[in-house]
Protein backbone atom coordinates (compact mmCIF):
# COMPACT_ATOMS: atom_id res chain seq x y z
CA UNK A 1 82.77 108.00 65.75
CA UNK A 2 82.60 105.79 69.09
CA UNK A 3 85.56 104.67 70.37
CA UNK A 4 86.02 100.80 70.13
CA UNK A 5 86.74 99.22 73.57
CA UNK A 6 89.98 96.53 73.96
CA UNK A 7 88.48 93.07 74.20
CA UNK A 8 89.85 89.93 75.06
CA UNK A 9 89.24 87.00 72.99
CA UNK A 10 90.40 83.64 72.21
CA UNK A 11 90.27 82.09 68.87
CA UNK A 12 89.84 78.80 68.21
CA UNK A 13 90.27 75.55 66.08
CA UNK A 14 89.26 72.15 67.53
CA UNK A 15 91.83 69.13 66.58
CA UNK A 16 91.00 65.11 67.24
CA UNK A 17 93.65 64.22 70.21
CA UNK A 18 94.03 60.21 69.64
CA UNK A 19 96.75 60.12 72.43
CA UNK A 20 95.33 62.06 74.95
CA UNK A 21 93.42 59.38 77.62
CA UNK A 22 91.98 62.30 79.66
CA UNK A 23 88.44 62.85 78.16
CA UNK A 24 87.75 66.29 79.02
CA UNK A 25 91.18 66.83 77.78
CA UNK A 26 91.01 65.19 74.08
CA UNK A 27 87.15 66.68 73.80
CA UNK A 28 88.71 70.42 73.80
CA UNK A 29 92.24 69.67 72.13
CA UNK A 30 92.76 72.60 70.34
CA UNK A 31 94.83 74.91 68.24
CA UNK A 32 94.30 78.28 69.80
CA UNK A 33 95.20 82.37 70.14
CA UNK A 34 94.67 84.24 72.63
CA UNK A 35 94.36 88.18 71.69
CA UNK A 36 93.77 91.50 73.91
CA UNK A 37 92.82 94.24 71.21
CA UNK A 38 94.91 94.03 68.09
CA UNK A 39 97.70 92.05 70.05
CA UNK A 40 98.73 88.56 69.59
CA UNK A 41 99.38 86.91 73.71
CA UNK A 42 100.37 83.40 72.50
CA UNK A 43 102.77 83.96 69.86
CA UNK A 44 105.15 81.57 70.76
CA UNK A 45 109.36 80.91 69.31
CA UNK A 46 109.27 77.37 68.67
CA UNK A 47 113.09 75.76 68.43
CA UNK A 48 114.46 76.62 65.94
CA UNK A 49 113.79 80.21 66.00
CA UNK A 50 110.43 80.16 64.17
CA UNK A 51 108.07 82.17 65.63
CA UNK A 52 103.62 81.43 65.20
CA UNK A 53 100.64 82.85 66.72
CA UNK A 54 99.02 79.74 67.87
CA UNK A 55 99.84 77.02 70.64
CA UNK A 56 97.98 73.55 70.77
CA UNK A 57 96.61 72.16 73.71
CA UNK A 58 93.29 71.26 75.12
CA UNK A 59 91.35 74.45 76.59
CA UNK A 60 89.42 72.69 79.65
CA UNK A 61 91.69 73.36 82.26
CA UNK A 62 92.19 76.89 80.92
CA UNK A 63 88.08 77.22 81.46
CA UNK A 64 87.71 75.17 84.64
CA UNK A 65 90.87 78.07 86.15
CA UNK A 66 88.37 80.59 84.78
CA UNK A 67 85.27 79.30 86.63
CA UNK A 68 86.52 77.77 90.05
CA UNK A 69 88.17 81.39 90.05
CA UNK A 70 85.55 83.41 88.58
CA UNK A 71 84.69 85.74 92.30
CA UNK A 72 88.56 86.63 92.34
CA UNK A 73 89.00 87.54 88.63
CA UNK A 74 85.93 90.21 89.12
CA UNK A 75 85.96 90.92 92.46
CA UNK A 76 89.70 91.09 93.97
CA UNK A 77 91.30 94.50 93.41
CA UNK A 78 94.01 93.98 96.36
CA UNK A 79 96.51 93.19 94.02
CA UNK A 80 96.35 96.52 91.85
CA UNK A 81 98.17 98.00 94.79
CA UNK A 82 101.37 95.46 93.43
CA UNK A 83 103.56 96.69 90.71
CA UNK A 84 102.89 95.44 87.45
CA UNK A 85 106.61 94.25 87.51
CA UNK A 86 105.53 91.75 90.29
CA UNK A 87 102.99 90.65 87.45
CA UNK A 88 104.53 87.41 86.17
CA UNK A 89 104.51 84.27 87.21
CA UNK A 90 108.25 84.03 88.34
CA UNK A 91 107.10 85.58 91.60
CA UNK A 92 104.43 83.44 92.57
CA UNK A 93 105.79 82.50 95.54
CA UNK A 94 106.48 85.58 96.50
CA UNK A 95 102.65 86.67 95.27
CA UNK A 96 100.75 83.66 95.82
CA UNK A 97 97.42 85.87 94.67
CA UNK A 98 99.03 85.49 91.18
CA UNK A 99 98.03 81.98 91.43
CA UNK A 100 94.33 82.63 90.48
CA UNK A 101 95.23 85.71 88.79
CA UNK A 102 97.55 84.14 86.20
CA UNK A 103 96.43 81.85 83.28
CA UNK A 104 99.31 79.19 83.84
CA UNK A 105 97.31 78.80 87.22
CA UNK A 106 95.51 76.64 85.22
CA UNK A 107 98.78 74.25 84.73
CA UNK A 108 97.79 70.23 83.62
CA UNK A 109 100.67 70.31 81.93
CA UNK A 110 99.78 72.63 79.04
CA UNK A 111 101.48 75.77 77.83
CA UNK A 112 99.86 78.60 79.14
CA UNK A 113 100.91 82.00 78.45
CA UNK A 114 102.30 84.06 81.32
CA UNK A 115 99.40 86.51 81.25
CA UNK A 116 98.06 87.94 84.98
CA UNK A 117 94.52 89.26 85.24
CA UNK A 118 93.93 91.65 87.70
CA UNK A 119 90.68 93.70 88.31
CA UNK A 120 90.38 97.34 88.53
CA UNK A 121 86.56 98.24 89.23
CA UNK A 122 85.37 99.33 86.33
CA UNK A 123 88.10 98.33 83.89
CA UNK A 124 89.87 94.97 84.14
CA UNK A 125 93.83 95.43 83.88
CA UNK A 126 95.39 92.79 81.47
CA UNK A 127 99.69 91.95 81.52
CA UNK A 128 101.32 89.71 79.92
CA UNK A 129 105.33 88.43 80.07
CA UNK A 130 107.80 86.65 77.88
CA UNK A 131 109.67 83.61 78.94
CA UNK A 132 113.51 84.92 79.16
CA UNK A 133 114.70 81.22 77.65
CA UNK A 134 113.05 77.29 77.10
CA UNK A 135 112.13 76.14 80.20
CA UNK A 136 109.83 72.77 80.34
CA UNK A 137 108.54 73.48 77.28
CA UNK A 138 109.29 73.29 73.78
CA UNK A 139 107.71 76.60 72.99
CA UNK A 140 108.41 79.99 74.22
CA UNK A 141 106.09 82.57 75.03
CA UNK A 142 107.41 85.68 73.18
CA UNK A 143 105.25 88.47 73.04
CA UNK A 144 104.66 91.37 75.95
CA UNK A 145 102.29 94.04 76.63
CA UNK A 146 99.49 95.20 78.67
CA UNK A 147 95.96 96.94 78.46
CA UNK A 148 93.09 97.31 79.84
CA UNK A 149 89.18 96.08 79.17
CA UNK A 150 85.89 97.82 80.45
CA UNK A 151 85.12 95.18 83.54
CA UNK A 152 81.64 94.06 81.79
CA UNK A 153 82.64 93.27 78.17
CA UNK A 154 85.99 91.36 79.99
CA UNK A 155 83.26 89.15 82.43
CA UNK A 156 81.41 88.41 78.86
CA UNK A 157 84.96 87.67 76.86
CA UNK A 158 85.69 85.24 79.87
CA UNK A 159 82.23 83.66 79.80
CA UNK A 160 82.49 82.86 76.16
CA UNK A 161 85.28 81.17 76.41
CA UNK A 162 83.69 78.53 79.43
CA UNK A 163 80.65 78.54 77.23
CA UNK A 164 82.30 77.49 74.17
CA UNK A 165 84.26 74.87 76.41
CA UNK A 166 80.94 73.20 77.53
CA UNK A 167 79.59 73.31 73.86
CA UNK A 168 82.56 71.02 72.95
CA UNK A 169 81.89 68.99 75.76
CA UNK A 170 78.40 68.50 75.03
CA UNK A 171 79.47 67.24 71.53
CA UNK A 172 81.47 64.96 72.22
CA UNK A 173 78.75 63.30 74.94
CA UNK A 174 80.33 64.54 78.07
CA UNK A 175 77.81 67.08 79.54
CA UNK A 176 78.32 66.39 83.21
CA UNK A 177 82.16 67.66 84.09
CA UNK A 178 83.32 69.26 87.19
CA UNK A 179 83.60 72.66 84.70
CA UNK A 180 79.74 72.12 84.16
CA UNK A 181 79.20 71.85 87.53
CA UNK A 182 81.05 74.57 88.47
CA UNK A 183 79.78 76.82 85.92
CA UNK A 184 76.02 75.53 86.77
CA UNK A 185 77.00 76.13 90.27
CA UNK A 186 77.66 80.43 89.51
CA UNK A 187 74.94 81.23 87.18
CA UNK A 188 72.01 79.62 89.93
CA UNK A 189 73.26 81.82 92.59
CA UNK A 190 70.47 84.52 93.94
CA UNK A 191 72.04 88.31 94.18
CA UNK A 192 72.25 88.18 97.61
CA UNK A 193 74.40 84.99 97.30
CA UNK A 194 76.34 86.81 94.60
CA UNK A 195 77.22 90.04 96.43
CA UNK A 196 78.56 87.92 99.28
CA UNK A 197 80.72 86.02 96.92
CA UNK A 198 82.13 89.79 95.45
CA UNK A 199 82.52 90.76 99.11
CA UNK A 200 84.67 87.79 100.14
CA UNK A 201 86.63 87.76 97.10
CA UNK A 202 87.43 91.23 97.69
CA UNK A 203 89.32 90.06 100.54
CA UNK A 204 91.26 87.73 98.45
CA UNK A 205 89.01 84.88 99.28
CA UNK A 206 87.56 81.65 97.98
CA UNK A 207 83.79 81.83 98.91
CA UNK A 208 83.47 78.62 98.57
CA UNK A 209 86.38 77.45 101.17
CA UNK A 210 85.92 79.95 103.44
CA UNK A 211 84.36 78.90 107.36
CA UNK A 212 81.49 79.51 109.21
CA UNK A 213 82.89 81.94 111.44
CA UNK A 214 84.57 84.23 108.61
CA UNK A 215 81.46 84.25 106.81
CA UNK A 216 79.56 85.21 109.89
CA UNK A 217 81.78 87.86 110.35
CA UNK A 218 81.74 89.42 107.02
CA UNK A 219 77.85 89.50 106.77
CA UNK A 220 78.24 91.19 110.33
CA UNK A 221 80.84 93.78 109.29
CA UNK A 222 78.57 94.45 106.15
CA UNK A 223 75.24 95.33 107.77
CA UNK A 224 77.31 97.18 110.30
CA UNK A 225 78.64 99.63 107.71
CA UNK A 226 77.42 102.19 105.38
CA UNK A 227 76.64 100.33 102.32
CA UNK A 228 78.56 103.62 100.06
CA UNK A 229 82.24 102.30 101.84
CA UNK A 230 81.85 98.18 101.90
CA UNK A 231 83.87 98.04 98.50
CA UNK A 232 86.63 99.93 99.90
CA UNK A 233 86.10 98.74 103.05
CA UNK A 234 86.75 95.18 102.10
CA UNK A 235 89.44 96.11 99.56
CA UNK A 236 91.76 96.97 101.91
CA UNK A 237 90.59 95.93 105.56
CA UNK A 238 93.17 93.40 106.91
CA UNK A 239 91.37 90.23 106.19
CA UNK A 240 92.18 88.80 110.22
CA UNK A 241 90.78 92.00 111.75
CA UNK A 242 87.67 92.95 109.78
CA UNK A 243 85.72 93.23 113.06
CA UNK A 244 88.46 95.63 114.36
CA UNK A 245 89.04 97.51 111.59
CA UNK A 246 84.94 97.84 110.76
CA UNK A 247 85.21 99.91 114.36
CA UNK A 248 88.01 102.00 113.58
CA UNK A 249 86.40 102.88 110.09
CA UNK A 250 83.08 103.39 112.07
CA UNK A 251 84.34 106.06 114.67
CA UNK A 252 86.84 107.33 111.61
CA UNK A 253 83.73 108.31 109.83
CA UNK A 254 82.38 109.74 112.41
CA UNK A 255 85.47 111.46 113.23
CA UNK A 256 85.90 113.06 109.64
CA UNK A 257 82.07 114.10 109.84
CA UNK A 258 83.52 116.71 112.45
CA UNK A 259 86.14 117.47 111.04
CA UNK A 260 84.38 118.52 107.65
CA UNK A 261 83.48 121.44 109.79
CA UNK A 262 86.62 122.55 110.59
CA UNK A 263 87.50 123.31 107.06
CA UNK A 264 87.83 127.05 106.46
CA UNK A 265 86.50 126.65 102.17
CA UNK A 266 83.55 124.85 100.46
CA UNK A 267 83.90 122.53 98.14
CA UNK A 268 82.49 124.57 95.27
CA UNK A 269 85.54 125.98 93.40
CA UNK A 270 86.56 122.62 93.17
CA UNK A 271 84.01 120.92 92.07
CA UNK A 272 83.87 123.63 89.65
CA UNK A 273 87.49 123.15 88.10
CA UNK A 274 86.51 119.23 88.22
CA UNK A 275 83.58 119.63 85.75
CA UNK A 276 85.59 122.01 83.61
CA UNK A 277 88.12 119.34 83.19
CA UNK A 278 86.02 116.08 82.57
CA UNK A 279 83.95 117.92 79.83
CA UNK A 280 87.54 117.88 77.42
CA UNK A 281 87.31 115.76 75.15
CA UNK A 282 90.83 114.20 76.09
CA UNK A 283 90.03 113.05 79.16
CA UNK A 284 86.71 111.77 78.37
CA UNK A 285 88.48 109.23 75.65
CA UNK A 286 91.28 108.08 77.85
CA UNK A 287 91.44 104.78 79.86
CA UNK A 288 94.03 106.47 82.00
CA UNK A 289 92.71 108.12 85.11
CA UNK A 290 95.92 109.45 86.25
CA UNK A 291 95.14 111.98 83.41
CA UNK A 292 92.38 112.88 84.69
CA UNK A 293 93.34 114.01 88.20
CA UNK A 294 96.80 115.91 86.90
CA UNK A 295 94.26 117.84 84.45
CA UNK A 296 91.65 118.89 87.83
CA UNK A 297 94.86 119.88 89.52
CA UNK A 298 96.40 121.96 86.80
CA UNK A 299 92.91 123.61 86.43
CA UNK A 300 91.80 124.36 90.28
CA UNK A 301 95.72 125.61 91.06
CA UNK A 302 95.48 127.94 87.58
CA UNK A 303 91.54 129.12 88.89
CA UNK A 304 93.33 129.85 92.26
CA UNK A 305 95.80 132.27 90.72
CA UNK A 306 98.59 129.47 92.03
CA UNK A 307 102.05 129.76 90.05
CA UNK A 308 103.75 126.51 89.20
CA UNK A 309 105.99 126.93 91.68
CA UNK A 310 103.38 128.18 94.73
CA UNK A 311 102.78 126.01 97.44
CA UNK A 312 99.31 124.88 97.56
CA UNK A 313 97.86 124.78 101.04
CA UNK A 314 95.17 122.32 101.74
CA UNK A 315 94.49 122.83 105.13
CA UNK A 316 91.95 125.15 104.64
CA UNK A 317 89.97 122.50 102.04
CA UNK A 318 90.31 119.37 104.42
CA UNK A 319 89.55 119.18 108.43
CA UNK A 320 92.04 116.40 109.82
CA UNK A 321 90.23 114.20 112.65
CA UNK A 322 91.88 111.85 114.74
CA UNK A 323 90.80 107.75 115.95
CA UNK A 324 93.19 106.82 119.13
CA UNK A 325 93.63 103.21 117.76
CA UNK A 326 94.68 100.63 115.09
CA UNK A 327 92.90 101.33 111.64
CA UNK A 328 93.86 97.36 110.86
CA UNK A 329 95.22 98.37 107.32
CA UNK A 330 92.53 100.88 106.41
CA UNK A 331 93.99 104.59 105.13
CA UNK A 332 91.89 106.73 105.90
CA UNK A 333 88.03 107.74 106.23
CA UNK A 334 86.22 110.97 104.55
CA UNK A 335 83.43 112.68 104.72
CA UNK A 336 81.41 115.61 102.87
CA UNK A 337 79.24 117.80 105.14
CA UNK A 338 77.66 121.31 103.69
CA UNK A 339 79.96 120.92 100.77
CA UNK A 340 82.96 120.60 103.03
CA UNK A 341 85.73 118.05 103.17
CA UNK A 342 87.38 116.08 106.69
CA UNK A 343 89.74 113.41 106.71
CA UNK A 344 90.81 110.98 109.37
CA UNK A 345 94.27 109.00 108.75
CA UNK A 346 94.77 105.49 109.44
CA UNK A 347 98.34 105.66 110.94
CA UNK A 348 99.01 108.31 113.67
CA UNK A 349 102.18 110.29 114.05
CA UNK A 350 102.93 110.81 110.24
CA UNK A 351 104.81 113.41 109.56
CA UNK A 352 103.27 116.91 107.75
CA UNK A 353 104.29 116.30 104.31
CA UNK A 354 102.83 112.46 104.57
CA UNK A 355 99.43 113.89 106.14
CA UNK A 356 99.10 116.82 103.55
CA UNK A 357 99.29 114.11 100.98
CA UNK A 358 96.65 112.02 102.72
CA UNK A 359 94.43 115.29 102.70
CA UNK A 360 94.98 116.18 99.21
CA UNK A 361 93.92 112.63 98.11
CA UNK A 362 90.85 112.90 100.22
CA UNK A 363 90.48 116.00 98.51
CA UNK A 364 90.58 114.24 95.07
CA UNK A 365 88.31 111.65 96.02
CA UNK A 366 85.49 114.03 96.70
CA UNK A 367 86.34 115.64 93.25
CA UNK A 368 86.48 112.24 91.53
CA UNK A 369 83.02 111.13 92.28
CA UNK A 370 80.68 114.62 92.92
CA UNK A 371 77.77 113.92 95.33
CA UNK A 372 79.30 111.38 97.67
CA UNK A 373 78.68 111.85 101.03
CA UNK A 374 81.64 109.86 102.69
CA UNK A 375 84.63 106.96 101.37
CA UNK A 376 87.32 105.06 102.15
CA UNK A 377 90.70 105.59 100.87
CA UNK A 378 91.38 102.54 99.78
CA UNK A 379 94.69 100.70 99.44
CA UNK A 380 94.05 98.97 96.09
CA UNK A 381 94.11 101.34 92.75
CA UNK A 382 90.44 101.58 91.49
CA UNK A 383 89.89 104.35 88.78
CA UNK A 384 88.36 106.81 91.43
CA UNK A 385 92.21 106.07 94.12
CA UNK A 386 94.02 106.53 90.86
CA UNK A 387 92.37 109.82 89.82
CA UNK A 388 93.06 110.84 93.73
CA UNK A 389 96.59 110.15 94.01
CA UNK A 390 97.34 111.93 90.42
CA UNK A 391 94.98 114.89 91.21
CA UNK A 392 96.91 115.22 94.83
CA UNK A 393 100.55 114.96 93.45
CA UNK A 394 99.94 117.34 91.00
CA UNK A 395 98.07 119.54 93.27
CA UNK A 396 100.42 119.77 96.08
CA UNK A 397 103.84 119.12 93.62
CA UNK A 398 103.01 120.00 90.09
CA UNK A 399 105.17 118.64 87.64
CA UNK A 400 106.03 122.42 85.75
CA UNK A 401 106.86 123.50 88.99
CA UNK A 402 109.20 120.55 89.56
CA UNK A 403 110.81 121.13 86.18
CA UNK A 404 111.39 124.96 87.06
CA UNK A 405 113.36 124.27 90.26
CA UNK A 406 115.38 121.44 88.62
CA UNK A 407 116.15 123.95 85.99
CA UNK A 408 117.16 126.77 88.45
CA UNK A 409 119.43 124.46 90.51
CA UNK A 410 122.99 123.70 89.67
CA UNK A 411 123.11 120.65 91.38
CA UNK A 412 122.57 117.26 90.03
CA UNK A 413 119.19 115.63 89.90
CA UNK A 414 118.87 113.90 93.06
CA UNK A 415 119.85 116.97 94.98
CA UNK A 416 117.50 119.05 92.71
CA UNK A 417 114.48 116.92 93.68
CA UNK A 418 115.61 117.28 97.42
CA UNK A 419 115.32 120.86 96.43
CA UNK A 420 111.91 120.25 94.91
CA UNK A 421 110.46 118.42 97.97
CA UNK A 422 111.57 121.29 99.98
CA UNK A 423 110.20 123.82 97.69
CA UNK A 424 106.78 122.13 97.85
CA UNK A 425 106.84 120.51 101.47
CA UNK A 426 106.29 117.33 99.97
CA UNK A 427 108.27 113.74 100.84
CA UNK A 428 111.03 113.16 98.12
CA UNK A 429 109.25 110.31 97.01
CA UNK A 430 106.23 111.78 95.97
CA UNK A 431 108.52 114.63 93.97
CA UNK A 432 110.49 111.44 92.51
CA UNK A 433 107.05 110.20 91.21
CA UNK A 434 106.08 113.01 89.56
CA UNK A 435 109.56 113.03 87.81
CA UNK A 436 109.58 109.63 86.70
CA UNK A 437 105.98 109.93 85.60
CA UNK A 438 105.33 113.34 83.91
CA UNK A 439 108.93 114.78 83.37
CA UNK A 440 111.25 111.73 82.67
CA UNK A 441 108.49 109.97 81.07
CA UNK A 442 107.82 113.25 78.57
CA UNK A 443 111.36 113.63 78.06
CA UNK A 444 112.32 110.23 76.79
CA UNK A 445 109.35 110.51 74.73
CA UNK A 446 111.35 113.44 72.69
C-alpha cells in the first residue's frame, strides 16, 4: 500500500462579523483549524482551562502573509541551518527571517498560532510552539509538534487556502483586494521571471523590494555559474558579496577539478554500497535523510572490512585543493572527474579533524546524488547536506564504535567522548553529535 504523505490543511467555517468595519476582514470572519497530518495546530486553552480545536478570526491577513511571502516560503532554505529551538516566535528579533516564516507574521490583531514554515528542497519542514502563559490574548495556543510535507503538495495546501480566501471575497462583492492583486500578480509571471524570484528569495530576499543594482548582480552571478551549483550557490553565498564569492566558487571548482585527480580510489565501491542501501525498503519510506547516510556509511565501512572501532581514512577517496582567498560564506566546492572525488574548503587553516570532516561530506554528497559532476556544500540543510553530514559522521565516527570505547573506558562520559574523538581523529563535537543523536537518543528510547 502507498504511503500517505503529511499535508497541511486548514478547515473552515465562515461566520457573519457585524462588528468588524474592515471589509476584507468581516468577508473572511471565520471559525477555523489548522491541521499538519493527523495533528490539531490551533487547539487553543481558553480561560478557564477549557481546551477546543478551533480559533475565530477572519483568514485574510493569514492569506495576504501567504502571498506577499509566497518566494520565501518555497524558495528560502537559509534558515534550515537554525535550530528548530530558534523556531518560535519569541526570538524574532533575534531571527528576523522568522518574520515571513511564521504565521503570526501575519498579525492584524488576530490569534495566530506560533507555527514557523521553513523550506527544505524537496520537503517543506513544519514547527509549531505553545504559548508558556496568556499573553494579549484570551486564548492560548497549546499544542506542539513538528513534521514535514513533500514541497509540491505543501505549495498546493498553501494555494488553497489564498484561493478559498478570494472565493469568499468574490461573494461577498469585493473582487479587487490587495490579496487579489497580489495573488494575480504571482500566477502571470513568465518562468524566467519566476526562477529569478526563487533565486533572490534564496538569498532571503523580497523580489519585489529588492534594487536595480542587486538584481543586476544576481542575473550576472547566475549566467556566470554552472547552472548544477546556483541553488547552493545562492543558499549560502553571503548575500553582500555574491560577486566575490561567485569568483571564489569559480576558481574553487576549478580547483577541486584537479584535485579529483589526486585521489588514490574511484568512486565505484561507493557508489556501490550507496545503491545497496537506498534499495531497503526502510530507507526508501522514511522522510528522514539522516537515515539514509548513517545506513551508506555502515554499509561501505562493513564492504571495506572496517571494524567499528577502525579509523576510516578518506584521504585516499577525496583530493583536497586549495583557493588563496575569502570564500564569502561558501563551504566548500566539489567535483567528480573519472569517477573520482576533490574538494576545496572555504576557510583555510582548519585543523585535520575539521578538514577530514569537510572531505567525508564531500564524499557523501557525491554518494547522495550519483551522476553529478560537481556541487556546493551548502550551508543550509537540504535532504542531499543532510544525507552528507549523517553519511560523513558515521563514516569517519560510527556510532557502535563510539559506544565500544565509552564502554571500555572507566572514566565518565565527557572524558570517554574525549577518548572517542581521539580514537577516531575526529573534533569532540562531531563525537558529541553522534552521541546525542544515535546513542543517547536510542537509549532513552529503552
Amino acid at each position: 500500500m502507498a504511503e500517505v504523505s503529511t499535508r497541511f490543511e486548514v478547515r473552515v467555517e465562515w461566520l457573519d462579523a457585524p462588528g468588524v468595519v474592515t471589509p476584507e476582514l468581516a468577508a473572511t470572519w471565520a471559525r477555523y483549524e489548522m491541521w499538519v497530518g493527523s495533528r490539531c495546530v490551533t487547539q487553543v486553552e481558553a480561560d478557564g482551562g477549557t481546551f477546543r480545536r478551533s480559533v475565530y478570526g477572519a483568514l485574510y491577513p493569514f492569506a495576504y502573509w501567504i502571498a506577499s511571502n509566497w518566494w520565501l516560503l518555497t524558495s528560502h532554505v537559509r534558515p534550515s541551518a537554525v535550530e528548530t529551538r530558534y523556531w518560535n516566535w519569541r526570538n524574532v528579533r533575534q531571527q528576523p527571517w522568522l518574520r515571513p516564516h511564521n504565521v503570526r507574521g501575519a498579525g492584524d490583531g488576530m490569534a495566530w498560532p506560533d507555527l514557523t514554515i521553513v523550506p527544505e528542497g524537496a520537503v517543506t519542514r513544519i514547527a509549531w510552539s505553545p504559548d508558556a502563559q496568556h499573553h494579549l490574548t484570551p486564548i492560548r495556543f497549546a499544542s506542539a509538534g513538528y513534521d514535514t510535507v513533500p514541497a509540491g503538495d505543501f505549495q498546493e495546501d498553501l494555494s488553497k487556502v489564498v484561493n478559498h480566501v478570494l472565493e469568499r471575497l468574490a461573494e461577498s462583492g469585493l473582487p479587487k483586494t490587495p490579496l487579489a492583486e497580489e495573488w494575480s500578480g504571482i500566477g502571470n509571471l513568465d518562468h524566467d521571471e519566476q526562477e529569478f524570484c526563487r533565486t533572490v528569495a534564496r538569498l532571503g530576499l523580497d523580489p519585489y523590494s529588492i534594487d536595480d543594482d542587486t538584481a543586476n548582480t544576481v542575473i550576472g552571478v547566475a549566467e556566470a555559474l554552472p547552472g548544477d551549483v546556483l541553488d547552493d550557490f545562492f543558499d549560502s553565498a553571503d548575500v553582500t558579496a555574491l560577486t566575490a564569492a561567485a569568483g571564489w566558487a569559480h576558481d574553487a571548482l576549478g580547483a577541486a577539478d584537479k584535485a579529483a585527480g589526486q585521489a588514490r580510489h574511484t568512486l565505484q565501491d561507493a557508489y556501490r554500497a550507496a545503491r545497496e542501501t537506498t534499495i531497503m525498503p526502510i530507507i526508501m519510506d522514511t522522510d528522514q535523510p539522516w537515515l539514509t547516510g548513517y545506513a551508506m556509511a555502515r554499509q561501505f565501512r562493513g564492504d571495506l572490512g572496517l571494524g567499528t572501532t577502525d579509523k576510516f581514512d578518506i584521504a585516499p577517496w577525496v583530493g583536497i585543493g586549495h583557493v588563496n582567498a575569502p570564500s564569502h560564506g561558501i563551504y566548500g566546492c566539489a567535483s567528480i572527474r573519472d569517477d573520482r572525488c576533490g574538494v576545496v574548503l572555504g576557510t583555510r587553516g582548519l585543523g585535520s579533524a575539521t578538514t577530514r570532516f569537510g572531505q567525508a561530506r564531500a564524499l557523501g554528497r557525491a554518494l547522495a546524488r550519483e551522476g553529478q559532476h560537481q556541487f556546493i556544500l551548502s550551508g543550509a540543510r537540504s535532504h542531499d547536506e543532510k544525507v552528507a553530514r549523517a553519511f560523513a559522521a558515521e563514516l569517519l565516527a560510527p556510532a557502535d564504535g563510539i559506544r565500544a570505547v565509552i564502554d571500555g573506558a572507566r572514566e565518565n562520559d565527557d572524558i570517554a567522548l574525549e577518548a572517542a574523538a581521539l580514537q577516531f581523529q575526529v573534533s569532540p563535537l562531531l563525537v558529541r553529535h553522534q552521541y546525542d543523536n544515535q546513542i543517547a537518543a536510542l537509549s532513552y528510547g529503552d
